[in-house]
PDB file of N, CA and C in Angstrom:
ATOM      1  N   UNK A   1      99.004  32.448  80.730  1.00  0.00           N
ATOM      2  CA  UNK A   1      99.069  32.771  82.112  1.00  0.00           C
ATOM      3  C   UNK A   1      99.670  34.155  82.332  1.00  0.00           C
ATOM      4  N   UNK A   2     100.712  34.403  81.607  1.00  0.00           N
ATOM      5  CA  UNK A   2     101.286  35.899  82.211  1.00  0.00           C
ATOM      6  C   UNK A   2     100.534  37.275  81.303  1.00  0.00           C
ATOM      7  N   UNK A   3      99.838  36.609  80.499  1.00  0.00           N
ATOM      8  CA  UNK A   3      98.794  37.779  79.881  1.00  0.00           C
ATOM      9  C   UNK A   3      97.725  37.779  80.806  1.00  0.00           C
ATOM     10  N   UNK A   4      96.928  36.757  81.707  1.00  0.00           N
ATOM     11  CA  UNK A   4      95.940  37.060  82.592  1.00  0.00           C
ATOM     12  C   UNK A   4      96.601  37.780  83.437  1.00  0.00           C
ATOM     13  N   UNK A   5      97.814  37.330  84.095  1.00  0.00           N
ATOM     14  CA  UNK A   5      98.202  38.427  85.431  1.00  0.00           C
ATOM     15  C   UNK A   5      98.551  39.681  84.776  1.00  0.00           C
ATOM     16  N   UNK A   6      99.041  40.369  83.820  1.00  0.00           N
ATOM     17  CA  UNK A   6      99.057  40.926  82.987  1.00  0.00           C
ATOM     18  C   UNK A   6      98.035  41.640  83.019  1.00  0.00           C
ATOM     19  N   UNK A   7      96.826  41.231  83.266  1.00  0.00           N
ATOM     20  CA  UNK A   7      95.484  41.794  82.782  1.00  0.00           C
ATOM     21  C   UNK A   7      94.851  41.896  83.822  1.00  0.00           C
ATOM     22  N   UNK A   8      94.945  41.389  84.982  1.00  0.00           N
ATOM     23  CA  UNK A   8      94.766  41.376  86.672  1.00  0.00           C
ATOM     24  C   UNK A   8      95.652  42.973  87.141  1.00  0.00           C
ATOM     25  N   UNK A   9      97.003  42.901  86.694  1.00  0.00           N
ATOM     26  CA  UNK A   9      98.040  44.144  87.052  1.00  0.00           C
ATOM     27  C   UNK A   9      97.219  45.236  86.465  1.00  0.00           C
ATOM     28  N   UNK A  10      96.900  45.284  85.036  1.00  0.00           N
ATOM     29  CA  UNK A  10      95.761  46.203  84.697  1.00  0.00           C
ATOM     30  C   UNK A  10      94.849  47.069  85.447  1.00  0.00           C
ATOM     31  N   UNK A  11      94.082  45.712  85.520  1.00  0.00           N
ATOM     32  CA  UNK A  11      92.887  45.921  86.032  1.00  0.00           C
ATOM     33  C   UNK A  11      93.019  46.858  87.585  1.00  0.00           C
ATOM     34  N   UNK A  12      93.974  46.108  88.330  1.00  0.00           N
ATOM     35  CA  UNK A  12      94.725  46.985  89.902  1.00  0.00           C
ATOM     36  C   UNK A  12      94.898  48.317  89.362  1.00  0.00           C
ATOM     37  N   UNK A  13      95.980  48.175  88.598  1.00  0.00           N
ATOM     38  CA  UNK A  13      96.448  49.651  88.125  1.00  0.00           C
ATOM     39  C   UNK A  13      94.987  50.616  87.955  1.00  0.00           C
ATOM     40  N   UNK A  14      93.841  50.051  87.045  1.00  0.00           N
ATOM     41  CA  UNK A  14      93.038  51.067  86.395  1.00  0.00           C
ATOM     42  C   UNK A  14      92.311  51.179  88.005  1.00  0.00           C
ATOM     43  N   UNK A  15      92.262  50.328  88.858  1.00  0.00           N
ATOM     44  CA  UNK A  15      91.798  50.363  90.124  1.00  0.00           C
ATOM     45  C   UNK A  15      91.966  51.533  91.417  1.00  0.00           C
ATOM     46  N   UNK A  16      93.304  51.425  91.372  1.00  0.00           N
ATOM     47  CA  UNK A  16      93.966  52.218  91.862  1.00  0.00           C
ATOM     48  C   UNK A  16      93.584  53.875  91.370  1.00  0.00           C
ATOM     49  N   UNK A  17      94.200  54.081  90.113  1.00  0.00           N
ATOM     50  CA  UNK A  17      94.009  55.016  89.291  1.00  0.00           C
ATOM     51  C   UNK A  17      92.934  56.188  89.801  1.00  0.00           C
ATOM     52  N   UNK A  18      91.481  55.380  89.376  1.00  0.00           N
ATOM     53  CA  UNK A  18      90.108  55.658  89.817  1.00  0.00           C
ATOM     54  C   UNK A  18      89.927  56.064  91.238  1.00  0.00           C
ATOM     55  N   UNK A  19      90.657  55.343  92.222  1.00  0.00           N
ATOM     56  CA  UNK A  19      90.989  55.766  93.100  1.00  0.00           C
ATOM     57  C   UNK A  19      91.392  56.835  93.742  1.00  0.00           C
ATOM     58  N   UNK A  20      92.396  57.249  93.283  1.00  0.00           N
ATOM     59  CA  UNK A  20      93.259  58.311  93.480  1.00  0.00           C
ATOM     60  C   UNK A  20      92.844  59.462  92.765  1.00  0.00           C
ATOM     61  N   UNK A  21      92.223  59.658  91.527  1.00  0.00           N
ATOM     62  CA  UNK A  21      91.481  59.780  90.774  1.00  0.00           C
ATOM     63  C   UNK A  21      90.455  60.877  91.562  1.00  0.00           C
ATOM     64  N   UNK A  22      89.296  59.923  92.319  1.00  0.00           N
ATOM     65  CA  UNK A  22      88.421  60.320  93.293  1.00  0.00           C
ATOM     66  C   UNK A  22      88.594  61.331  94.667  1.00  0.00           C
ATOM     67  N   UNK A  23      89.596  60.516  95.140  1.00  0.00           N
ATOM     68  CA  UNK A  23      90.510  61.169  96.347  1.00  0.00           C
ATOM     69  C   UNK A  23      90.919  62.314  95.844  1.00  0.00           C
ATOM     70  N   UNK A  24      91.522  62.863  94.625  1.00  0.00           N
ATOM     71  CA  UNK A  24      92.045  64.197  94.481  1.00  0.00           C
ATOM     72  C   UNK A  24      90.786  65.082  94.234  1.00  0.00           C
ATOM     73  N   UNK A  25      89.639  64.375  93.447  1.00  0.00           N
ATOM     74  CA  UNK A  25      88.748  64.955  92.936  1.00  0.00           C
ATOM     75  C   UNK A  25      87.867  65.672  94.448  1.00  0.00           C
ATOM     76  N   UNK A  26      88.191  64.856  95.341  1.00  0.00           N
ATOM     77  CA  UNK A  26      87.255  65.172  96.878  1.00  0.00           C
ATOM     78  C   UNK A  26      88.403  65.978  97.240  1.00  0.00           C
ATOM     79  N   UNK A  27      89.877  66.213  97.407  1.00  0.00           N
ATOM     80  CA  UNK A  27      90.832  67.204  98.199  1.00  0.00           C
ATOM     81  C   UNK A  27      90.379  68.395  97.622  1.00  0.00           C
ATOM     82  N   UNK A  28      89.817  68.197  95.863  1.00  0.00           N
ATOM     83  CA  UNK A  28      90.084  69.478  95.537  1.00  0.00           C
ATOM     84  C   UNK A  28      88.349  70.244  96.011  1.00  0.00           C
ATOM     85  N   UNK A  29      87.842  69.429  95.695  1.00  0.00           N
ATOM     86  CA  UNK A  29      86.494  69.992  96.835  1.00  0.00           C
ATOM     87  C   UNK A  29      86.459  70.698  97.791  1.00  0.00           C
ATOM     88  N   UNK A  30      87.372  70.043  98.569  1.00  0.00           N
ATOM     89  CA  UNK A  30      87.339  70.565 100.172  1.00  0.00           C
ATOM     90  C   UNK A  30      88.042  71.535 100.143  1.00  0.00           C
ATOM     91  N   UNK A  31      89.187  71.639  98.979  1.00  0.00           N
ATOM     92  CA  UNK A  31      90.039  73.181  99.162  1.00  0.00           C
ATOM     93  C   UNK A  31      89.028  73.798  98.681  1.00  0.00           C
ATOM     94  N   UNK A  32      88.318  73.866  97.833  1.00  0.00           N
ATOM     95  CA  UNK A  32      87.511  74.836  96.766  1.00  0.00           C
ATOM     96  C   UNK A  32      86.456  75.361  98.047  1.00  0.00           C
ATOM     97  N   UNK A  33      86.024  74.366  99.238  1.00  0.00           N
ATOM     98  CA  UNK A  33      85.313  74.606  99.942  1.00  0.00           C
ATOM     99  C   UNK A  33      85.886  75.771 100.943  1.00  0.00           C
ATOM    100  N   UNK A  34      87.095  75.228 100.799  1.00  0.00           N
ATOM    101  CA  UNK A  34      87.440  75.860 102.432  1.00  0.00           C
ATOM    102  C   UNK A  34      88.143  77.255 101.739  1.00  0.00           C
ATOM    103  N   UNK A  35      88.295  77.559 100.248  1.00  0.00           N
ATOM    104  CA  UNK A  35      89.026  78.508  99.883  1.00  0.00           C
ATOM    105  C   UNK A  35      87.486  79.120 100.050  1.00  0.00           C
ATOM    106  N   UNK A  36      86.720  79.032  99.672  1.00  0.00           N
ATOM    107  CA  UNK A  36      85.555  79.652  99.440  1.00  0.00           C
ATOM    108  C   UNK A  36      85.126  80.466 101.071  1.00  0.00           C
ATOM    109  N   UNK A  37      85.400  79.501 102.052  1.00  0.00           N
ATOM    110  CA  UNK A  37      84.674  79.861 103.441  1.00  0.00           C
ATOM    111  C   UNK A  37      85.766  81.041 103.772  1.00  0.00           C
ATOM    112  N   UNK A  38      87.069  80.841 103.415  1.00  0.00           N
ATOM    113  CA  UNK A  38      87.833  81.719 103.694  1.00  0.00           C
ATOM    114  C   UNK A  38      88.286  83.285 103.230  1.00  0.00           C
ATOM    115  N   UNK A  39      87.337  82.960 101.956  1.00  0.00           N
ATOM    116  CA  UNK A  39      87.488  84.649 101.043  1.00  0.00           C
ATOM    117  C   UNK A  39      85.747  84.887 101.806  1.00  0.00           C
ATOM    118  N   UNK A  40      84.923  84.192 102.032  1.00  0.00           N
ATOM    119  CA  UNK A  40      83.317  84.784 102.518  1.00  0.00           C
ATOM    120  C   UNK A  40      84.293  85.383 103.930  1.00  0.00           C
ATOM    121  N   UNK A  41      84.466  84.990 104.520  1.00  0.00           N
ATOM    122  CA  UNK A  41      85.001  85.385 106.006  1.00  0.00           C
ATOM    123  C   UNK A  41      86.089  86.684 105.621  1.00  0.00           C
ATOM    124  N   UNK A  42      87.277  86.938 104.525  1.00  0.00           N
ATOM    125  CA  UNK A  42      87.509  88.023 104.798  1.00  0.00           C
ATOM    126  C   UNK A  42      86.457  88.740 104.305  1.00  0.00           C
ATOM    127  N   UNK A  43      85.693  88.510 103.326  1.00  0.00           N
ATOM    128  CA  UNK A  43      85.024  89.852 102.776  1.00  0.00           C
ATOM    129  C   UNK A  43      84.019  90.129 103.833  1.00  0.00           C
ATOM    130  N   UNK A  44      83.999  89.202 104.656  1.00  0.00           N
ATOM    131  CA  UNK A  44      82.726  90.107 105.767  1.00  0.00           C
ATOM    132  C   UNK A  44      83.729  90.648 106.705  1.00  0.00           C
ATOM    133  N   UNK A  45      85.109  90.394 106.738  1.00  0.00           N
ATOM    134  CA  UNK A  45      85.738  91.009 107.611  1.00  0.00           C
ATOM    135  C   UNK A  45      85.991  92.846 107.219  1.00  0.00           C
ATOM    136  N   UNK A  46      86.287  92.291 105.734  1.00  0.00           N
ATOM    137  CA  UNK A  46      86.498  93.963 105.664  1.00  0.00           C
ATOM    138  C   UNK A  46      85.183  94.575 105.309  1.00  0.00           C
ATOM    139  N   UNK A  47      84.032  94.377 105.143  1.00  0.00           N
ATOM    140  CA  UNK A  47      83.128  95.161 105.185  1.00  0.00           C
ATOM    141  C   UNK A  47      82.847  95.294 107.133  1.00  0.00           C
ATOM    142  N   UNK A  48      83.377  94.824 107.883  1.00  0.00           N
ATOM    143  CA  UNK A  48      82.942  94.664 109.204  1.00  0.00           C
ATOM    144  C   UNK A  48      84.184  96.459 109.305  1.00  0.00           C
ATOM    145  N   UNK A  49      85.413  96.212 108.672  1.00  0.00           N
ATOM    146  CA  UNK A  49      86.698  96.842 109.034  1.00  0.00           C
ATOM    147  C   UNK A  49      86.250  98.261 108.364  1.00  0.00           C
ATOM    148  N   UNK A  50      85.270  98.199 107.459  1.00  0.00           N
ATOM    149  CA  UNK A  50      84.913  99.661 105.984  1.00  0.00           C
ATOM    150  C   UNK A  50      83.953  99.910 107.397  1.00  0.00           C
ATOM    151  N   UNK A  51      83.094  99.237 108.268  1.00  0.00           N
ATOM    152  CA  UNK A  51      81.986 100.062 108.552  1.00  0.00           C
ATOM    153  C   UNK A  51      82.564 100.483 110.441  1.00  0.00           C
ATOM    154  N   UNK A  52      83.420 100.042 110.473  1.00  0.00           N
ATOM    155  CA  UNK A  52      84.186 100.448 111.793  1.00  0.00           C
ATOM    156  C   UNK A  52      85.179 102.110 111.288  1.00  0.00           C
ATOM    157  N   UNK A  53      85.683 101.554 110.347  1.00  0.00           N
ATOM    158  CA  UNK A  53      86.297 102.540 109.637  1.00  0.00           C
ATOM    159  C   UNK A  53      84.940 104.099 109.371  1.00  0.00           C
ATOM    160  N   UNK A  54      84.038 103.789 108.995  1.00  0.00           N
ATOM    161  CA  UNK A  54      83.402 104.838 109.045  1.00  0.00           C
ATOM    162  C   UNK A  54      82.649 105.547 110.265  1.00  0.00           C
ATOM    163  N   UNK A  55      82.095 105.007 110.947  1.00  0.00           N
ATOM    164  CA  UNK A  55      81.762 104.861 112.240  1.00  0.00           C
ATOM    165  C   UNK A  55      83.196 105.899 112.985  1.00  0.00           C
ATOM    166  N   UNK A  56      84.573 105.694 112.626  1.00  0.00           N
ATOM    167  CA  UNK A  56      85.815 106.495 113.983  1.00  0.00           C
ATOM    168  C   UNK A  56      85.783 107.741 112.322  1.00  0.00           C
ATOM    169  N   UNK A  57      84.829 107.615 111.576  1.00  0.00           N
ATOM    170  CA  UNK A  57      84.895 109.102 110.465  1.00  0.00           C
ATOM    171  C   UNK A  57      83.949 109.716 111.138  1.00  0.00           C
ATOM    172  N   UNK A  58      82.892 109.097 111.161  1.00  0.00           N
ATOM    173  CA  UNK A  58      81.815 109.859 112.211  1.00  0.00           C
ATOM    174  C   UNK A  58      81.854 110.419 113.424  1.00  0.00           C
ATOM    175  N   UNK A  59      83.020 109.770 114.210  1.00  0.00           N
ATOM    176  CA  UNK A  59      83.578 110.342 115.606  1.00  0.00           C
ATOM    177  C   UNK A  59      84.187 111.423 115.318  1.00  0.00           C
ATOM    178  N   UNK A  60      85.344 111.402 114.125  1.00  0.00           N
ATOM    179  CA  UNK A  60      86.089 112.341 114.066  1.00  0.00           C
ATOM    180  C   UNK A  60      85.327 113.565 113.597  1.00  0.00           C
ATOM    181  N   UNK A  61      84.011 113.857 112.563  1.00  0.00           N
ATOM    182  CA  UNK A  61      83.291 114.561 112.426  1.00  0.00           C
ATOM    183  C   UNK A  61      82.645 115.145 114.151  1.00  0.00           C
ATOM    184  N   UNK A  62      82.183 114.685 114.969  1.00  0.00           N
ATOM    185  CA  UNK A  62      81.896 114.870 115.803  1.00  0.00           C
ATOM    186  C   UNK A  62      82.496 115.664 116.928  1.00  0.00           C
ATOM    187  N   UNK A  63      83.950 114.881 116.731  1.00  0.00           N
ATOM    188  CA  UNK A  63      85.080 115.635 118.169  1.00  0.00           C
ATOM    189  C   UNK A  63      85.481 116.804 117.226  1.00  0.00           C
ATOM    190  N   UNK A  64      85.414 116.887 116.102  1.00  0.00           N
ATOM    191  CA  UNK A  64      85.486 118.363 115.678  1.00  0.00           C
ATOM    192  C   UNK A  64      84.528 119.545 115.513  1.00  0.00           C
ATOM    193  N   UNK A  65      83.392 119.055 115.664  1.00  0.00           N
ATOM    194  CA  UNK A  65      82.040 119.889 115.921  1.00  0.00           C
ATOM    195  C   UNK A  65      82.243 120.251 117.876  1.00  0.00           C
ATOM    196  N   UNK A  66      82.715 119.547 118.460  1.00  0.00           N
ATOM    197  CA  UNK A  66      82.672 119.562 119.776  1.00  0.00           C
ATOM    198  C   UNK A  66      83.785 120.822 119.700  1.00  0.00           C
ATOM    199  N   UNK A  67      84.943 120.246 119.461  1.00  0.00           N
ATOM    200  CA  UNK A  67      85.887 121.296 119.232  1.00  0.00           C
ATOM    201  C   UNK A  67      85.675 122.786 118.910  1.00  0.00           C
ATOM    202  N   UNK A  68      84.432 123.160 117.496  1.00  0.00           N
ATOM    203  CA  UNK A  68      84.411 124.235 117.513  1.00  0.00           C
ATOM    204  C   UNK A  68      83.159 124.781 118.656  1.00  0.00           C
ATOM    205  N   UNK A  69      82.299 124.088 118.990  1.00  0.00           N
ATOM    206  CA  UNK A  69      81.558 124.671 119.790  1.00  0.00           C
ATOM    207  C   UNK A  69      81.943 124.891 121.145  1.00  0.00           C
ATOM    208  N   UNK A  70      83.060 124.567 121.758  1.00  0.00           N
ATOM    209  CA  UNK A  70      84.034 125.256 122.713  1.00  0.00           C
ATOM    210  C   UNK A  70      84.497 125.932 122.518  1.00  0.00           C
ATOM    211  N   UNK A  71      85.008 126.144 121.769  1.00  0.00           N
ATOM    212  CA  UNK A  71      85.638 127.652 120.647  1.00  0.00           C
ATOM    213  C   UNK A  71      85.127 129.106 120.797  1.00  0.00           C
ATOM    214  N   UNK A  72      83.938 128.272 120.472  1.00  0.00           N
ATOM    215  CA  UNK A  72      82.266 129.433 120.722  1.00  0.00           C
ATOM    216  C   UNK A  72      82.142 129.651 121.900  1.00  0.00           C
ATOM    217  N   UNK A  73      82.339 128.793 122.489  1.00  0.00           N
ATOM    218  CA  UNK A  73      81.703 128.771 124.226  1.00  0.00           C
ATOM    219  C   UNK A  73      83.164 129.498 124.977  1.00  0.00           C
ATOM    220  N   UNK A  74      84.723 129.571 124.868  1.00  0.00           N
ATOM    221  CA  UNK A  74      85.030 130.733 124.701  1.00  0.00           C
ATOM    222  C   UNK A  74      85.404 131.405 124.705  1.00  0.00           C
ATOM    223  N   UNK A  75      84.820 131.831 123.431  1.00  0.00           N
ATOM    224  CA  UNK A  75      84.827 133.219 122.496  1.00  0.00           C
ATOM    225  C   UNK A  75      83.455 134.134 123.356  1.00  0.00           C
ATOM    226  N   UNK A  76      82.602 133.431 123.762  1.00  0.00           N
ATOM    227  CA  UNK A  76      81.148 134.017 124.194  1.00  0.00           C
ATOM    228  C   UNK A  76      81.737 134.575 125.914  1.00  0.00           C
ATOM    229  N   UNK A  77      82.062 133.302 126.764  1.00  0.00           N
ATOM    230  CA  UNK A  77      82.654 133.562 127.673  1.00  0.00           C
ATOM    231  C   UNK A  77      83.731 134.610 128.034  1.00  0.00           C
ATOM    232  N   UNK A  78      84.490 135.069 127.218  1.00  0.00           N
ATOM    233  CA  UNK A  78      85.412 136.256 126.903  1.00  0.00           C
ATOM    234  C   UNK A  78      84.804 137.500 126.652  1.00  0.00           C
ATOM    235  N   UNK A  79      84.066 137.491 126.050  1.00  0.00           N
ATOM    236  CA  UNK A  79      82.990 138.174 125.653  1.00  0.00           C
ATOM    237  C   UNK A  79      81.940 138.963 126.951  1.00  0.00           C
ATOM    238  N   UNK A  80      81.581 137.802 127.562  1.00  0.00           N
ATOM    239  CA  UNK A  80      80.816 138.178 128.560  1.00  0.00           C
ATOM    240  C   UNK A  80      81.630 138.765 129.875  1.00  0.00           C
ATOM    241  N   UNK A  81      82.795 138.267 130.065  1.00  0.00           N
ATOM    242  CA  UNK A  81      83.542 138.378 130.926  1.00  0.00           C
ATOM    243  C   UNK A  81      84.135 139.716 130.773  1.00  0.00           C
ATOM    244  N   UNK A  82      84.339 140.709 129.021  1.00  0.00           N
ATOM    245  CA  UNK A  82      84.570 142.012 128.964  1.00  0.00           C
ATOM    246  C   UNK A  82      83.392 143.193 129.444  1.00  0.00           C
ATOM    247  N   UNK A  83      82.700 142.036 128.692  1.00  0.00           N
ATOM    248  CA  UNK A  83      81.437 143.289 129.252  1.00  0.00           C
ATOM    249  C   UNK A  83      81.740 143.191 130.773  1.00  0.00           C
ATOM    250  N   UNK A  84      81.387 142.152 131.812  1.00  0.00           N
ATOM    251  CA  UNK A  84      80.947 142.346 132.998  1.00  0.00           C
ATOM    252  C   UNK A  84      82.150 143.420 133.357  1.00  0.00           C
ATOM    253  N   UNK A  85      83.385 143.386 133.150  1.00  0.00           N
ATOM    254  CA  UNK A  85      84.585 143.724 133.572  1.00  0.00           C
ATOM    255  C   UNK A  85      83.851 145.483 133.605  1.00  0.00           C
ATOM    256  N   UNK A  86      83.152 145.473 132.060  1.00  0.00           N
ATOM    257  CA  UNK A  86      82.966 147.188 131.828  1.00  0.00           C
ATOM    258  C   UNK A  86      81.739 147.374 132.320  1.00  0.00           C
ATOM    259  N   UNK A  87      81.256 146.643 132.400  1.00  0.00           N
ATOM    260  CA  UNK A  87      79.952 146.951 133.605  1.00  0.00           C
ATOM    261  C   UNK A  87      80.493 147.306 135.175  1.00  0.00           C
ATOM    262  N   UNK A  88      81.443 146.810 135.601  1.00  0.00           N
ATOM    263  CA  UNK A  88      81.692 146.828 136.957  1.00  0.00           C
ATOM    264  C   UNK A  88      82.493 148.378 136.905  1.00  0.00           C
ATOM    265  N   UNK A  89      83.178 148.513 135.817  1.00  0.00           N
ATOM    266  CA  UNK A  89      84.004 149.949 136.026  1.00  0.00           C
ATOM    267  C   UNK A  89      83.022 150.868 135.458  1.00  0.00           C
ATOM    268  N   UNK A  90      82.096 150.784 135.217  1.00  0.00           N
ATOM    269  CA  UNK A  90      81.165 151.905 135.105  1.00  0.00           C
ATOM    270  C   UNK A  90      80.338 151.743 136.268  1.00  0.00           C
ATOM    271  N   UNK A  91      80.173 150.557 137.007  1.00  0.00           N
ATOM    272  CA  UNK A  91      79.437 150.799 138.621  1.00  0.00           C
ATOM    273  C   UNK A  91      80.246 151.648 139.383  1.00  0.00           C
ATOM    274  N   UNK A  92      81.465 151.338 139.558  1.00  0.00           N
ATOM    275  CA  UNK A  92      81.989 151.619 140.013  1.00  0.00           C
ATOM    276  C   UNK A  92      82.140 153.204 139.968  1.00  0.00           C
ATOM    277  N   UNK A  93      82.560 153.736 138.973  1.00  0.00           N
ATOM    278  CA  UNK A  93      82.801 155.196 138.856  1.00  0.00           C
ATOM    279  C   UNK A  93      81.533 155.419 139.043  1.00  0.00           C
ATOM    280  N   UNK A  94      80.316 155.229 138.829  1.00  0.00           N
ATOM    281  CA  UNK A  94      79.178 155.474 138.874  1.00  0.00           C
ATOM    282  C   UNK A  94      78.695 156.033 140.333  1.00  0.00           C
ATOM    283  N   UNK A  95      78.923 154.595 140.802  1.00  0.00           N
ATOM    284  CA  UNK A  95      78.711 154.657 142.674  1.00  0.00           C
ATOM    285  C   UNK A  95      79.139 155.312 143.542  1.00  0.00           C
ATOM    286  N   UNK A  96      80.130 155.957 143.045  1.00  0.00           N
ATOM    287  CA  UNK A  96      80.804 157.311 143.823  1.00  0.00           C
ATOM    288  C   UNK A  96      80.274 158.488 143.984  1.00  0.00           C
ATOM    289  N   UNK A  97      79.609 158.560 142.912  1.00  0.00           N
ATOM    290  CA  UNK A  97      78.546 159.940 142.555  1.00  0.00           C
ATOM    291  C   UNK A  97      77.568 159.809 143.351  1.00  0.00           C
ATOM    292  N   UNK A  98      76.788 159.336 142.922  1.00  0.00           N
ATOM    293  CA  UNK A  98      75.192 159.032 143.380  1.00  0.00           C
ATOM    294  C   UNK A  98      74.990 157.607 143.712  1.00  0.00           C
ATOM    295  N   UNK A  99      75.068 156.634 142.969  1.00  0.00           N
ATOM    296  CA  UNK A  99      74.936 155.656 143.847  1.00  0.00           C
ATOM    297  C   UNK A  99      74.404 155.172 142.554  1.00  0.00           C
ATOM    298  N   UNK A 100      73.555 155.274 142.160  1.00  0.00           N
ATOM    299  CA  UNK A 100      72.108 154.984 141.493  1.00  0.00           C
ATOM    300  C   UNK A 100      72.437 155.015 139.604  1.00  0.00           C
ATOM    301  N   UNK A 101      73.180 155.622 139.219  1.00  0.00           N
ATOM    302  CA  UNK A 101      73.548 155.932 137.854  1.00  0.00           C
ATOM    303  C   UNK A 101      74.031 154.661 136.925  1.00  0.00           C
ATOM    304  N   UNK A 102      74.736 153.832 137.569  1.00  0.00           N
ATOM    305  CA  UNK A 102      75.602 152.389 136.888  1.00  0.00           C
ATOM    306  C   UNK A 102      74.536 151.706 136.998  1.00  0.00           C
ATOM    307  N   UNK A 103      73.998 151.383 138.110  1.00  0.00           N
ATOM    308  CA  UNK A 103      73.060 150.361 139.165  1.00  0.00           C
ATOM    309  C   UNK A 103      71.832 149.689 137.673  1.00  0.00           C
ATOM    310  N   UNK A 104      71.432 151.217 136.822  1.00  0.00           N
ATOM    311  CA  UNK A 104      70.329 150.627 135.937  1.00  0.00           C
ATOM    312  C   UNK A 104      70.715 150.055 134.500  1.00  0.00           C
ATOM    313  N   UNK A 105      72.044 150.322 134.518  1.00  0.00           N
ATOM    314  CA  UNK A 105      73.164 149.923 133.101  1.00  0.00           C
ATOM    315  C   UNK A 105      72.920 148.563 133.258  1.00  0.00           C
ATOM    316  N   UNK A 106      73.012 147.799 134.290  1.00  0.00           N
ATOM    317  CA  UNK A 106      73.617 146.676 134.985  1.00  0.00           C
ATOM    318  C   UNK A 106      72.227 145.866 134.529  1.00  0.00           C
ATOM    319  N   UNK A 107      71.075 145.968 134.729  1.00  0.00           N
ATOM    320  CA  UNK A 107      69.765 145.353 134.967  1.00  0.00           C
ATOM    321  C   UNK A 107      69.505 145.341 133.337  1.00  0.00           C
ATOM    322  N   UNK A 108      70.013 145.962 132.111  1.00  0.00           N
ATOM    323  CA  UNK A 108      69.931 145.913 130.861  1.00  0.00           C
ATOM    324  C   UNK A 108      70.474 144.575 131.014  1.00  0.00           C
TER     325      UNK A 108
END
């Protein structure tokens, strides 16, 4: 008699066992699963973060092209603004004389 229960306690035990056994074998699944969903999700995060990241490189290429072509714009404006300055003082001295002498400088 106490070798059958004996062998009943066994049998529970190897019962159990298998059990638990299974149950860890499925936790570790679901981590393996959910570790898995969680490295796919950062790596699309940082390729989302590399192509945002390049995208404010491309801006910054840009607001510095903007930058120098105001630069230009002025440098041109300064430019134009000497001449007119020496256009007007050669009308000017011009127009005292005759009238007519600056007047055709101006139309160049």
């Amino acid at each position: 008699m106490l070798s059958r229960h004996f062998g009943m306690l066994m049998d529970r035990i190897s019962q159990r066992l298998n059990q638990l056994q299974d149950q860890v074998t499925a936790s570790q699944a679901r981590s393996y699963d959910q570790y898995g969903n969680a490295i796919a999700n950062a790596d699309s995060e940082i390729r989302r973060m590399k192509a945002i990241l390049q995208r404010m490189d491309d801006l910054d290429e840009e607001f510095d092209k903007i930058k120098r072509i105001r630069d230009i714009v002025k440098e041109y404006r300064s430019r134009v603004e000497g001449i007119d300055a020496r256009l007007e003082r050669l009308s000017l001295s011009g127009s005292g004389g005759g009238g007519g002498g600056g007047g055709g400088r101006r139309r160049r």
